[in-house]
PDB file of N, CA and C in Angstrom:
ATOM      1  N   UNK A   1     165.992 -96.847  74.219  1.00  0.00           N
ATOM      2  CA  UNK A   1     165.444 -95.502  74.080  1.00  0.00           C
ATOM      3  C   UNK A   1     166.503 -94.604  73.445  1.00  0.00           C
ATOM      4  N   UNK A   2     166.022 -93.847  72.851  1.00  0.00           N
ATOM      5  CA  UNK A   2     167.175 -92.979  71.995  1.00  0.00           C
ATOM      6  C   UNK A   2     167.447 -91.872  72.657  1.00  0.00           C
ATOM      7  N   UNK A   3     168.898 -91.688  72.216  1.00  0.00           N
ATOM      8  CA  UNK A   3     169.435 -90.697  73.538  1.00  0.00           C
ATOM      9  C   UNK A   3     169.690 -89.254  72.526  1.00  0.00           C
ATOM     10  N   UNK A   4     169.094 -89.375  71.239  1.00  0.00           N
ATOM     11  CA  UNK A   4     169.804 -88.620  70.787  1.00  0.00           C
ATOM     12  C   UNK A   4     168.397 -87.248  70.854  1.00  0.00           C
ATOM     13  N   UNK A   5     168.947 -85.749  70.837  1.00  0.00           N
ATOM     14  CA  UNK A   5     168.449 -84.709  71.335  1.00  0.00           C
ATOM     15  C   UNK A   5     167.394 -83.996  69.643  1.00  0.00           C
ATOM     16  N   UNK A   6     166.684 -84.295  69.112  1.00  0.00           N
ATOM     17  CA  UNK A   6     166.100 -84.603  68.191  1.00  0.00           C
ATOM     18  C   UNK A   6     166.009 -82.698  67.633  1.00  0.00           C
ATOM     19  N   UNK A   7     165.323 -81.779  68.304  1.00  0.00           N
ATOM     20  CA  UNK A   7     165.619 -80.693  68.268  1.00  0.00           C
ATOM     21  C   UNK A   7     166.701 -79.722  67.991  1.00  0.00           C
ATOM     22  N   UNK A   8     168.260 -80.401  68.975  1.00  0.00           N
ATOM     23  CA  UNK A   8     169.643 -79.836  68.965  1.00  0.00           C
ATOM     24  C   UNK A   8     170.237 -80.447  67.876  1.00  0.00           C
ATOM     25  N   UNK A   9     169.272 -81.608  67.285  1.00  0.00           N
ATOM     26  CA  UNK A   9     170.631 -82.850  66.132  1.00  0.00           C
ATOM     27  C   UNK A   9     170.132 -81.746  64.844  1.00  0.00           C
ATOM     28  N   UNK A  10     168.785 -81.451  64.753  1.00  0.00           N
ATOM     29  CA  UNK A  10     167.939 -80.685  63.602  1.00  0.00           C
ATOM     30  C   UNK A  10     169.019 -79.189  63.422  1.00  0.00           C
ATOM     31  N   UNK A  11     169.313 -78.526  64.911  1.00  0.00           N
ATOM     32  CA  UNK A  11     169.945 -77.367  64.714  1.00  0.00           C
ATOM     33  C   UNK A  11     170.951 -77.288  64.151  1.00  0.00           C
ATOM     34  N   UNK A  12     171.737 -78.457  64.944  1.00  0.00           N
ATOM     35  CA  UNK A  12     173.031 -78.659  64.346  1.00  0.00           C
ATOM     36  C   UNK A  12     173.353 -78.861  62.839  1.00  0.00           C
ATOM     37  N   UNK A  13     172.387 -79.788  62.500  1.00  0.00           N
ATOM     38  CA  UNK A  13     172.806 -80.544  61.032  1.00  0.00           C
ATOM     39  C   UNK A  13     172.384 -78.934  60.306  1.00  0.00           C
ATOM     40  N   UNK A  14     171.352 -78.345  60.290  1.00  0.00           N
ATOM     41  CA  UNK A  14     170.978 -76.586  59.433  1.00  0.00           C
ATOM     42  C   UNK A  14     172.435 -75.941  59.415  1.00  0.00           C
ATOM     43  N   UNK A  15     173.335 -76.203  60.899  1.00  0.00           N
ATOM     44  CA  UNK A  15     174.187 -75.470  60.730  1.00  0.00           C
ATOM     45  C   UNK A  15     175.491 -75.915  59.843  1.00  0.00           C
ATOM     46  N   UNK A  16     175.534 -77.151  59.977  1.00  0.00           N
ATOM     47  CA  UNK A  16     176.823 -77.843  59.345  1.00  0.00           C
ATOM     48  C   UNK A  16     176.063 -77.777  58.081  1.00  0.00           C
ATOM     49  N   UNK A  17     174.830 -77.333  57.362  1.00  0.00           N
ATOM     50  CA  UNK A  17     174.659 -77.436  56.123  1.00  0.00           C
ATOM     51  C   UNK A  17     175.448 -76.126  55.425  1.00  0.00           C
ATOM     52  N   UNK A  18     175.441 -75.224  56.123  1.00  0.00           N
ATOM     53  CA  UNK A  18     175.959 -73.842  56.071  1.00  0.00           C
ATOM     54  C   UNK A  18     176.615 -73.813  54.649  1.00  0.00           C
ATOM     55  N   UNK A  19     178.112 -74.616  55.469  1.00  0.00           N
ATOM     56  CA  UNK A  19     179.142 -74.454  54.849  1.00  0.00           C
ATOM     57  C   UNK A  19     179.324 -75.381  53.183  1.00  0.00           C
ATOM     58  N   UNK A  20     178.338 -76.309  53.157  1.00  0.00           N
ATOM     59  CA  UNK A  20     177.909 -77.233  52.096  1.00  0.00           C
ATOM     60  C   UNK A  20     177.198 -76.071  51.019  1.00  0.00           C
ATOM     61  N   UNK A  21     176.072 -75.352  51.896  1.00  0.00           N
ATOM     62  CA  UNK A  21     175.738 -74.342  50.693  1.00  0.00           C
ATOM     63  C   UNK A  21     176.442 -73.428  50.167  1.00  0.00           C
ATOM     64  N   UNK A  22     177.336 -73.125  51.088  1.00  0.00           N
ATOM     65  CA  UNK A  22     178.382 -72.238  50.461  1.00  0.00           C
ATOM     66  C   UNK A  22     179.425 -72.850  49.391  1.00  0.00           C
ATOM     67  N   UNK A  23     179.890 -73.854  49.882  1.00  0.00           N
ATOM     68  CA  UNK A  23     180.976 -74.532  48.710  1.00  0.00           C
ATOM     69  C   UNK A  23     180.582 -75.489  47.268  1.00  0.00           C
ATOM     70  N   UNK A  24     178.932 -75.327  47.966  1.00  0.00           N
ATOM     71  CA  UNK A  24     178.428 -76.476  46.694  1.00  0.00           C
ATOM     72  C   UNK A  24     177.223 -75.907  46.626  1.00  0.00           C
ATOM     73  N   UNK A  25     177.042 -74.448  46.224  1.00  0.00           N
ATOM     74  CA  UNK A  25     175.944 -73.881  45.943  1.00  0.00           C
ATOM     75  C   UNK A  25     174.786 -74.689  44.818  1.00  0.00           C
ATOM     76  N   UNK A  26     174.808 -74.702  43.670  1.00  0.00           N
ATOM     77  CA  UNK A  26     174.681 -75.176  42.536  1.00  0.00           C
ATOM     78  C   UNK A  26     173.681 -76.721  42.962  1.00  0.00           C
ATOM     79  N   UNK A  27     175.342 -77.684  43.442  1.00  0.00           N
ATOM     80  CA  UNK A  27     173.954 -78.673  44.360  1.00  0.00           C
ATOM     81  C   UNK A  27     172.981 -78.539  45.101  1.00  0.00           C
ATOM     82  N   UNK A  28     173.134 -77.565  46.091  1.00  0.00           N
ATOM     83  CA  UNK A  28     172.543 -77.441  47.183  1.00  0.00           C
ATOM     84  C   UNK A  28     171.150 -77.148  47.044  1.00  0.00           C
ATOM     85  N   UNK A  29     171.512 -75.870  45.808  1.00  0.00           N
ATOM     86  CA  UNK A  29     169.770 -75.511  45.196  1.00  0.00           C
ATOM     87  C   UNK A  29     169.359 -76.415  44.425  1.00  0.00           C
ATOM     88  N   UNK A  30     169.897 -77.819  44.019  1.00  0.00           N
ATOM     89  CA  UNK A  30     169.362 -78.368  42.805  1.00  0.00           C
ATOM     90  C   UNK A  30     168.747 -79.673  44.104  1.00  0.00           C
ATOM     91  N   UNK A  31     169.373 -79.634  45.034  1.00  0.00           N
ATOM     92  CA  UNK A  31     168.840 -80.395  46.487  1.00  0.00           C
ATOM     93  C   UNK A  31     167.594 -80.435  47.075  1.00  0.00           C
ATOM     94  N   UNK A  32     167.289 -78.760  46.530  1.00  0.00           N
ATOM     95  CA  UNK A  32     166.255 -77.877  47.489  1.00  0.00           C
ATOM     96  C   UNK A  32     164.783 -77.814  46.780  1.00  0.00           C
ATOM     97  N   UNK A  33     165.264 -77.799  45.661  1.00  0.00           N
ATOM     98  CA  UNK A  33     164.063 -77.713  44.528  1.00  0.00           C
ATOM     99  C   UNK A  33     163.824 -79.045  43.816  1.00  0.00           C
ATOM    100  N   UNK A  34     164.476 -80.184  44.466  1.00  0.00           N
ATOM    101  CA  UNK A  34     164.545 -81.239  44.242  1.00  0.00           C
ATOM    102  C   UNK A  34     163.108 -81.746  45.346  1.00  0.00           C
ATOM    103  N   UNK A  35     163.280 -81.364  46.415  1.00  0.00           N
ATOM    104  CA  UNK A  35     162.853 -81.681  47.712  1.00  0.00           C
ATOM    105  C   UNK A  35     161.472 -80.897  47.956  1.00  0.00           C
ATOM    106  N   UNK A  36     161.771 -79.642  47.433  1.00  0.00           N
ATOM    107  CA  UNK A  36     160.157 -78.583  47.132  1.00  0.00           C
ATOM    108  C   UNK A  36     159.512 -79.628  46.428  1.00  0.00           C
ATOM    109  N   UNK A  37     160.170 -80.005  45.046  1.00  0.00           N
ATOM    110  CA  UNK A  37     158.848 -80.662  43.793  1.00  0.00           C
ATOM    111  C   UNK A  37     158.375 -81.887  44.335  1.00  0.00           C
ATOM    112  N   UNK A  38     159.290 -82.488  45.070  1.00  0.00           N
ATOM    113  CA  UNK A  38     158.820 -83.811  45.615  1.00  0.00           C
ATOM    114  C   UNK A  38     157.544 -83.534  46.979  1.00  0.00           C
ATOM    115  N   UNK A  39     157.793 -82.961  47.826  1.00  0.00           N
ATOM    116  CA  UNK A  39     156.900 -82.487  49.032  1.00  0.00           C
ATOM    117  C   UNK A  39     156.176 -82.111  48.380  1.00  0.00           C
ATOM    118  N   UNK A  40     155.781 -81.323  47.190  1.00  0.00           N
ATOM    119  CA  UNK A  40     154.513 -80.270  47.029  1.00  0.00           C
ATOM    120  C   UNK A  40     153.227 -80.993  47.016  1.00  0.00           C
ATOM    121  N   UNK A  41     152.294 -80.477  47.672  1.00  0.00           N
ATOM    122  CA  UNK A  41     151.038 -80.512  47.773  1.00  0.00           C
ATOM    123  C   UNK A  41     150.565 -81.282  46.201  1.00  0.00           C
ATOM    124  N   UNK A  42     149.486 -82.381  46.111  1.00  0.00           N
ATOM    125  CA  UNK A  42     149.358 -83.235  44.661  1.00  0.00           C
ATOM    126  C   UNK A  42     148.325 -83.931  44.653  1.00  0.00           C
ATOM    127  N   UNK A  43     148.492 -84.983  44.083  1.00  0.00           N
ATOM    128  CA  UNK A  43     147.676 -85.836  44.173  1.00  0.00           C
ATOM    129  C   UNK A  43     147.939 -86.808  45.459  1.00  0.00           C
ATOM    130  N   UNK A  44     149.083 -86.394  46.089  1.00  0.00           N
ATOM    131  CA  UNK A  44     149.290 -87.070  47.525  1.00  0.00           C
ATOM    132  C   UNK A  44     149.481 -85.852  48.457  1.00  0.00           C
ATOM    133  N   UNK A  45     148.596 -85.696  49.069  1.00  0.00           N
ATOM    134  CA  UNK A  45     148.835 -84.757  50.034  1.00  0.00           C
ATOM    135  C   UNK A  45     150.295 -84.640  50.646  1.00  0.00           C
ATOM    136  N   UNK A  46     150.677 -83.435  51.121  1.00  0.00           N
ATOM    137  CA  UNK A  46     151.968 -82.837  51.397  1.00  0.00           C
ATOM    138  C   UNK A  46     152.240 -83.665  52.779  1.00  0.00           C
ATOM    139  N   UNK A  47     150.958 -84.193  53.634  1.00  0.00           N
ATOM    140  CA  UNK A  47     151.430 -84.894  54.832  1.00  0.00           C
ATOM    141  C   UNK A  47     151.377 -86.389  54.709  1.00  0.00           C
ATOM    142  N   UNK A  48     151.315 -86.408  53.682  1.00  0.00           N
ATOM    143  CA  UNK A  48     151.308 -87.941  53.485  1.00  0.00           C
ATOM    144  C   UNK A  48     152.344 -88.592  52.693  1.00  0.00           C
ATOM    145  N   UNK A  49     152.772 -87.383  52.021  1.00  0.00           N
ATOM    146  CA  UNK A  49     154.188 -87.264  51.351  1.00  0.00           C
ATOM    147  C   UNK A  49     155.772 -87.522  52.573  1.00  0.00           C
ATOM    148  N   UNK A  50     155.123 -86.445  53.621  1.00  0.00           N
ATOM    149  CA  UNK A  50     155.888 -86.374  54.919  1.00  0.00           C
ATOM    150  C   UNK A  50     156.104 -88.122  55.165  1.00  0.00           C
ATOM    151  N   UNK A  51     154.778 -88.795  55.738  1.00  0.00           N
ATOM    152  CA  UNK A  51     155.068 -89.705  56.322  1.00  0.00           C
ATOM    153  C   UNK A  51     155.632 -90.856  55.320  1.00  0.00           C
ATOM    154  N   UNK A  52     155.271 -90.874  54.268  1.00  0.00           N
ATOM    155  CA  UNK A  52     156.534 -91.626  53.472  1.00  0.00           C
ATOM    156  C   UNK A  52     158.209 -91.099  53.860  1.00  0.00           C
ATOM    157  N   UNK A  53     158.497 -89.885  53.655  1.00  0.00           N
ATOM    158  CA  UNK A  53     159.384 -89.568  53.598  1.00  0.00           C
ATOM    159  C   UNK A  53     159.722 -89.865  55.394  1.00  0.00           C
ATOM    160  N   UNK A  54     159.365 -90.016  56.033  1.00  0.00           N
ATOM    161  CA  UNK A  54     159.877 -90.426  57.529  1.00  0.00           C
ATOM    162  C   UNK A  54     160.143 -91.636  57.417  1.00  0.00           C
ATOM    163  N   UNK A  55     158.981 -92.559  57.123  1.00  0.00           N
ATOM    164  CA  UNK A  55     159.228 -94.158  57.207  1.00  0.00           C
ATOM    165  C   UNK A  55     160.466 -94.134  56.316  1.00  0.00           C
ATOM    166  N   UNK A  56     160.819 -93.987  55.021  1.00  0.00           N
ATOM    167  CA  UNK A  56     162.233 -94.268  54.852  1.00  0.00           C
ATOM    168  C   UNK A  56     163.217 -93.894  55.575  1.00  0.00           C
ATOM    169  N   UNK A  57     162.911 -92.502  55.822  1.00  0.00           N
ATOM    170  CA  UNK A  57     164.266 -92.416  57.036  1.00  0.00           C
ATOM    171  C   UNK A  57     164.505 -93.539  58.128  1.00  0.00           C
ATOM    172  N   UNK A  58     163.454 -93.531  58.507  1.00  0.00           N
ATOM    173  CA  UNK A  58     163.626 -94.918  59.594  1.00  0.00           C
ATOM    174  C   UNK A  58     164.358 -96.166  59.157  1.00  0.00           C
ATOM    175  N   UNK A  59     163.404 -96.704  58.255  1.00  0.00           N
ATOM    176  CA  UNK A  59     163.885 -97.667  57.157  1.00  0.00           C
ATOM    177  C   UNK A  59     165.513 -97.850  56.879  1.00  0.00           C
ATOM    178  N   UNK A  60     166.273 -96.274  56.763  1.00  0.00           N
ATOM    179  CA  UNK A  60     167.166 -96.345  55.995  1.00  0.00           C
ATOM    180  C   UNK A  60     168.018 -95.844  57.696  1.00  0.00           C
ATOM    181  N   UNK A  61     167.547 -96.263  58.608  1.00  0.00           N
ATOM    182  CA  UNK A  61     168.733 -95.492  59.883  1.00  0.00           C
ATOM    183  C   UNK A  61     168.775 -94.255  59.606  1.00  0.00           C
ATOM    184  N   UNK A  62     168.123 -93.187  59.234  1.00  0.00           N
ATOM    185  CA  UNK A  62     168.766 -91.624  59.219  1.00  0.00           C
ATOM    186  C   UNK A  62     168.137 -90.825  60.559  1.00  0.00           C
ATOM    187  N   UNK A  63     169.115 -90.806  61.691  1.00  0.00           N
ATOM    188  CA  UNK A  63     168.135 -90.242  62.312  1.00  0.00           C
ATOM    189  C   UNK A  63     168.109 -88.563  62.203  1.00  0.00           C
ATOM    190  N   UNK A  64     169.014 -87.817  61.367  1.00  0.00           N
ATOM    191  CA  UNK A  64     168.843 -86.621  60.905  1.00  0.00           C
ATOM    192  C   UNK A  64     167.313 -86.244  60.324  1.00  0.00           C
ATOM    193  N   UNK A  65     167.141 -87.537  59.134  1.00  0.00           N
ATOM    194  CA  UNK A  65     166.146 -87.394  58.341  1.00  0.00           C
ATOM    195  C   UNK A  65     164.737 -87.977  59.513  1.00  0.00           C
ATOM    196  N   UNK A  66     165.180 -88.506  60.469  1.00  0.00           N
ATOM    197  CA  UNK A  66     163.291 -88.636  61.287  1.00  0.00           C
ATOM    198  C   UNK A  66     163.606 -87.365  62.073  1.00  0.00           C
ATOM    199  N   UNK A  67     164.761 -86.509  62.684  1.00  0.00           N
ATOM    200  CA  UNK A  67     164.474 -84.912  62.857  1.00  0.00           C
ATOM    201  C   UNK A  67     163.543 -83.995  62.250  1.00  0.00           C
ATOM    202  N   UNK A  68     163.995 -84.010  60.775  1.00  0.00           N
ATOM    203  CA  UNK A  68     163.528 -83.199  59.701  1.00  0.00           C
ATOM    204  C   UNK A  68     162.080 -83.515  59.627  1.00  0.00           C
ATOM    205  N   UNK A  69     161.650 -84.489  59.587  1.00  0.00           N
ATOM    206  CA  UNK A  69     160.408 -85.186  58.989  1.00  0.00           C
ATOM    207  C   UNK A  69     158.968 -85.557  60.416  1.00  0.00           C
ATOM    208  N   UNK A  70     159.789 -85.464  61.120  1.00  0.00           N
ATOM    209  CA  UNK A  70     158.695 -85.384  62.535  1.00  0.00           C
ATOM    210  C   UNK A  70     158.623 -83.539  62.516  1.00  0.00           C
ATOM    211  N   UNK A  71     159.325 -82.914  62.276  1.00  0.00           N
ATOM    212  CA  UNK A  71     159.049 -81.590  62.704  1.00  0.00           C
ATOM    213  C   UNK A  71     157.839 -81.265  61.442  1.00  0.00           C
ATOM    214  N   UNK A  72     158.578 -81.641  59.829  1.00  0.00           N
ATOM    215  CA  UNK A  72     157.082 -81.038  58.942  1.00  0.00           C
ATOM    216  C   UNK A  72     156.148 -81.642  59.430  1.00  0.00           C
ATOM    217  N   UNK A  73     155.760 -83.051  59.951  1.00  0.00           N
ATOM    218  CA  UNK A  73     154.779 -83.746  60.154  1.00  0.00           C
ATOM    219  C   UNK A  73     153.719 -82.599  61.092  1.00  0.00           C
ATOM    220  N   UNK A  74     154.501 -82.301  62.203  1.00  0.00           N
ATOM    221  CA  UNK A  74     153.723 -81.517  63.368  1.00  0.00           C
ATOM    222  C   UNK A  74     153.546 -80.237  62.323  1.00  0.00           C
ATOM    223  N   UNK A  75     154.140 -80.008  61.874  1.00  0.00           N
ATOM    224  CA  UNK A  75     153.744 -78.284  61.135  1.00  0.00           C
ATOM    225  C   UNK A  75     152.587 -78.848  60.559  1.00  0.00           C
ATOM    226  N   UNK A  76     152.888 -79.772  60.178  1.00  0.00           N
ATOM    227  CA  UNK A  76     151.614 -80.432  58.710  1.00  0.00           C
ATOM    228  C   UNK A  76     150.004 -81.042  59.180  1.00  0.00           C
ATOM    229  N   UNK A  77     149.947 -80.858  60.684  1.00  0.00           N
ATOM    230  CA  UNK A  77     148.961 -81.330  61.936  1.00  0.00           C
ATOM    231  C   UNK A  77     148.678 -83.048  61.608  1.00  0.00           C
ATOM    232  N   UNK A  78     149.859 -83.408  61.660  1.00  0.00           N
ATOM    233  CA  UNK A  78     149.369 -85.195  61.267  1.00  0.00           C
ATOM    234  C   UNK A  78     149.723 -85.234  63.123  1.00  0.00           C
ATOM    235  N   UNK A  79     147.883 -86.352  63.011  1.00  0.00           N
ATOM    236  CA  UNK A  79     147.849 -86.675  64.551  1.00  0.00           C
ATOM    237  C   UNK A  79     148.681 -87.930  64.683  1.00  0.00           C
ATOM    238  N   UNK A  80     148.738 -88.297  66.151  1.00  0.00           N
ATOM    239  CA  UNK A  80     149.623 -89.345  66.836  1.00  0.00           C
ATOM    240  C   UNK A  80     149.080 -90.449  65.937  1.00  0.00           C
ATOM    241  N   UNK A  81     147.969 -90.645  66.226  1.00  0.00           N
ATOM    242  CA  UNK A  81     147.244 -92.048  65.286  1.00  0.00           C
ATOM    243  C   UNK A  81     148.197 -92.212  63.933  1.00  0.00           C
ATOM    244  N   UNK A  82     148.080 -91.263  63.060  1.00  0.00           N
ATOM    245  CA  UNK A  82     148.887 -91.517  61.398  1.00  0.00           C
ATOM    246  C   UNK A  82     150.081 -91.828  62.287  1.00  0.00           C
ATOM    247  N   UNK A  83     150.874 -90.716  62.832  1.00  0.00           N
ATOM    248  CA  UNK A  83     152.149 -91.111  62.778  1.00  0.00           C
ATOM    249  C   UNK A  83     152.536 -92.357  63.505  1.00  0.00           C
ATOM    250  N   UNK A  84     151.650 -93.134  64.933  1.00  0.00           N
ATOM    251  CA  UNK A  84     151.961 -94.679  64.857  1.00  0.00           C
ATOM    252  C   UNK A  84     151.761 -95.361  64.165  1.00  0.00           C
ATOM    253  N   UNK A  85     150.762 -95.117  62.898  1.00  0.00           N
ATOM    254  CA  UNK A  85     150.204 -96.049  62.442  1.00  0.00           C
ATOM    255  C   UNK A  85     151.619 -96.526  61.600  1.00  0.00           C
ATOM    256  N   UNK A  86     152.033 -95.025  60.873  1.00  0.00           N
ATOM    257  CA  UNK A  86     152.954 -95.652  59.969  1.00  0.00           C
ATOM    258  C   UNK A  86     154.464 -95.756  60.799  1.00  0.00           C
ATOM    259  N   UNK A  87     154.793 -96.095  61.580  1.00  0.00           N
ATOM    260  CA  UNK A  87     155.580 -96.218  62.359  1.00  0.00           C
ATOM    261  C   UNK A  87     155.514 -98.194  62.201  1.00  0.00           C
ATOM    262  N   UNK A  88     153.849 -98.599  62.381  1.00  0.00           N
ATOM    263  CA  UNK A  88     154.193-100.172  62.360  1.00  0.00           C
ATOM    264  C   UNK A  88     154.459-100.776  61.052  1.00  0.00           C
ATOM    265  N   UNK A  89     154.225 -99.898  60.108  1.00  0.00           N
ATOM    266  CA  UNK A  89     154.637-100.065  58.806  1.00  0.00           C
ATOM    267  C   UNK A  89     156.133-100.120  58.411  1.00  0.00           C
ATOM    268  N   UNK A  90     156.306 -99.606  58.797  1.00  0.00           N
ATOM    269  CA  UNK A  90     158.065 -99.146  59.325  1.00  0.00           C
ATOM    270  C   UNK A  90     158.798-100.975  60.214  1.00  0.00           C
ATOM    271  N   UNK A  91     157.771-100.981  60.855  1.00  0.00           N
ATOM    272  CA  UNK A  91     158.598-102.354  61.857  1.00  0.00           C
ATOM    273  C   UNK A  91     157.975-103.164  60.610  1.00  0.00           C
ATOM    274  N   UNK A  92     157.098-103.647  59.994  1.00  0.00           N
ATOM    275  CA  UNK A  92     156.707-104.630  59.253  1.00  0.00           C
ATOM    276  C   UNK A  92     158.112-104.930  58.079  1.00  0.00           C
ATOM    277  N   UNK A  93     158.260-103.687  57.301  1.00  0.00           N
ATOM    278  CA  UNK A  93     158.642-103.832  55.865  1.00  0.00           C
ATOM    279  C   UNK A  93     160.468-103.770  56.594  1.00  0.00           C
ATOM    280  N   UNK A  94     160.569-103.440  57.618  1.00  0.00           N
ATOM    281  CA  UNK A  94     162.247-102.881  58.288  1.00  0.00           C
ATOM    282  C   UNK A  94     162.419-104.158  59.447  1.00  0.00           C
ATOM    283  N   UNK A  95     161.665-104.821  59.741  1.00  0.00           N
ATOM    284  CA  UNK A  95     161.926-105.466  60.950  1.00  0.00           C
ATOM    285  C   UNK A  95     162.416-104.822  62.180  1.00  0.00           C
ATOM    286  N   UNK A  96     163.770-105.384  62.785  1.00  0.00           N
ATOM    287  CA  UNK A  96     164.110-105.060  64.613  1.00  0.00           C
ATOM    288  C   UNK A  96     164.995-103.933  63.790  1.00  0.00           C
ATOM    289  N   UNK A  97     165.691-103.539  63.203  1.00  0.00           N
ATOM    290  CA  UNK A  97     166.495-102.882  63.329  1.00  0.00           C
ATOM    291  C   UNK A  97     165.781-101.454  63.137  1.00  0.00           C
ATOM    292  N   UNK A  98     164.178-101.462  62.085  1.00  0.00           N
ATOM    293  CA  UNK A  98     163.474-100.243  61.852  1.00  0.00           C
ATOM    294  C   UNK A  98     162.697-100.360  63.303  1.00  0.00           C
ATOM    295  N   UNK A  99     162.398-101.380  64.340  1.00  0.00           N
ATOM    296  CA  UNK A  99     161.787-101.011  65.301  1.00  0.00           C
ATOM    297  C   UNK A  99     162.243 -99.561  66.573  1.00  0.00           C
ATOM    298  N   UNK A 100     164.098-100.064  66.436  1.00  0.00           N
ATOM    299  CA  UNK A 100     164.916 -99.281  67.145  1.00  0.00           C
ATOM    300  C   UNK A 100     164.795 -97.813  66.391  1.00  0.00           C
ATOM    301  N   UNK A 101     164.834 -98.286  65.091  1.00  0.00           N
ATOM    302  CA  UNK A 101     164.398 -95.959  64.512  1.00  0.00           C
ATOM    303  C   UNK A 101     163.193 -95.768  64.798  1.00  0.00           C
ATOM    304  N   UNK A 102     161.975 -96.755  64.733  1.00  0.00           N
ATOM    305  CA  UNK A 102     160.615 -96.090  65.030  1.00  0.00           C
ATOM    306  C   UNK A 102     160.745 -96.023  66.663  1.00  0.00           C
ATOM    307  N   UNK A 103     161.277 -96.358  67.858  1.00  0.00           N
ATOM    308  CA  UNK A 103     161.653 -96.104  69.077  1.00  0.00           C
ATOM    309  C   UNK A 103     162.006 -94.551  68.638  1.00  0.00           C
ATOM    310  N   UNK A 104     162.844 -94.456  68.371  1.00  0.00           N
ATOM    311  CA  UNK A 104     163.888 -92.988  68.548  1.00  0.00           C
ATOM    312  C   UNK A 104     162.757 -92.140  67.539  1.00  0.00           C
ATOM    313  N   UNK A 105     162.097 -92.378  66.872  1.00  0.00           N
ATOM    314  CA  UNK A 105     160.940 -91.331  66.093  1.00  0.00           C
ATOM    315  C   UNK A 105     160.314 -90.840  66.759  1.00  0.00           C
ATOM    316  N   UNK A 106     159.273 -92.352  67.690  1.00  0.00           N
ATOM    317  CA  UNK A 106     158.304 -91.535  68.553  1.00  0.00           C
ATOM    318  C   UNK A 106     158.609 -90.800  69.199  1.00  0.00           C
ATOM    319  N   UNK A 107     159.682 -90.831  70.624  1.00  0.00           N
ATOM    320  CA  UNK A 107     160.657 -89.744  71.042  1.00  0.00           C
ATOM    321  C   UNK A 107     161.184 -88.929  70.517  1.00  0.00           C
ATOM    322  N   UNK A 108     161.160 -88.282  69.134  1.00  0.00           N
ATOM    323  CA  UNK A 108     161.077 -87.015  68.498  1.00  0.00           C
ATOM    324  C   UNK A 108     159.928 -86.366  68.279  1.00  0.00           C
ATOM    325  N   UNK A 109     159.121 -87.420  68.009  1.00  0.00           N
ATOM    326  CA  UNK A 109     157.582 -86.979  67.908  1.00  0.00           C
ATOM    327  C   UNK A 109     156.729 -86.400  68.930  1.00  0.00           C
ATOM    328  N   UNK A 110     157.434 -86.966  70.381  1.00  0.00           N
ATOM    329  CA  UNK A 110     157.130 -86.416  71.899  1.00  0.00           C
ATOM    330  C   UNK A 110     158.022 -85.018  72.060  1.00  0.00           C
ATOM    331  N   UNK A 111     159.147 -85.063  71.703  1.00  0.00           N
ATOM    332  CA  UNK A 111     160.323 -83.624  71.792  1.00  0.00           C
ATOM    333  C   UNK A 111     159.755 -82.406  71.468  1.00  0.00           C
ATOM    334  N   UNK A 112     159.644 -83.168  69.966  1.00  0.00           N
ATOM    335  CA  UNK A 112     159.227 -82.148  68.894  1.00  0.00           C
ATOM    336  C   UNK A 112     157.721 -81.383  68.819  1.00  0.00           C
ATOM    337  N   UNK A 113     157.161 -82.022  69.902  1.00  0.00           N
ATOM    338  CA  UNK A 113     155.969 -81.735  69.469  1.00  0.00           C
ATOM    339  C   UNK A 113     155.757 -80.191  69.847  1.00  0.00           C
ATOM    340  N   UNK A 114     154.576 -79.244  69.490  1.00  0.00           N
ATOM    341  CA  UNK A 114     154.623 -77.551  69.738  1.00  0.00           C
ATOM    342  C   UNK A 114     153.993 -78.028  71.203  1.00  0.00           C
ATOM    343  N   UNK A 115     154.230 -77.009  71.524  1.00  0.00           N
ATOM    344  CA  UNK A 115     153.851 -77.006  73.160  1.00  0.00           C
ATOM    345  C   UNK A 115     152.541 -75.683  73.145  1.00  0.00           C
TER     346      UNK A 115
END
């Protein structure tokens, strides 16, 4: 079970971005509008965009990036169903090691959820 605080890791990492936007402005916006054009609403919906963009996080161990990406999900009203579904997608194409990030997802997905 993942111990890590999915809410406080999200705060934290906004804050340690701080100082990145400040010293590497230039990237930071070319980061941001990188990340707008990719998310935007398309021919793939913006929450379906999300849950790609989670399953790689998983995929890739980021558990910053299943912070980020369970929170648009809930803004984005994707129900429990999508988000297990692609969670086993995640264990299929990732095996045991994506099983242990889709563990620590759903438990963001329970954290995170609005109350």
């Amino acid at each position: 079970m993942s111990t890590f605080d999915h809410p406080t890791l999200v705060q934290n990492l906004n804050e340690s971005l701080v100082g990145l936007r400040k010293s590497q402005p230039d990237t930071m916006q070319a980061f941001t509008g990188l990340a707008r054009a990719a998310m935007a609403e398309g021919s793939v919906s913006a929450k379906h965009k999300e849950l790609m963009a989670l399953a790689i996080g998983i995929t890739q161990h980021c558990s910053g990036c299943i912070g980020f990406h369970v929170k648009a999900l809930h803004k984005l009203q994707c129900t429990r169903e999508e988000f297990e579904e692609m969670l086993g997608v995640c264990v299929y194409m990732g095996g045991g090691p994506a099983l242990m990030y889709a563990a620590e997802a759903r438990k963001a997905w329970e954290t995170m959820a609005p109350v």
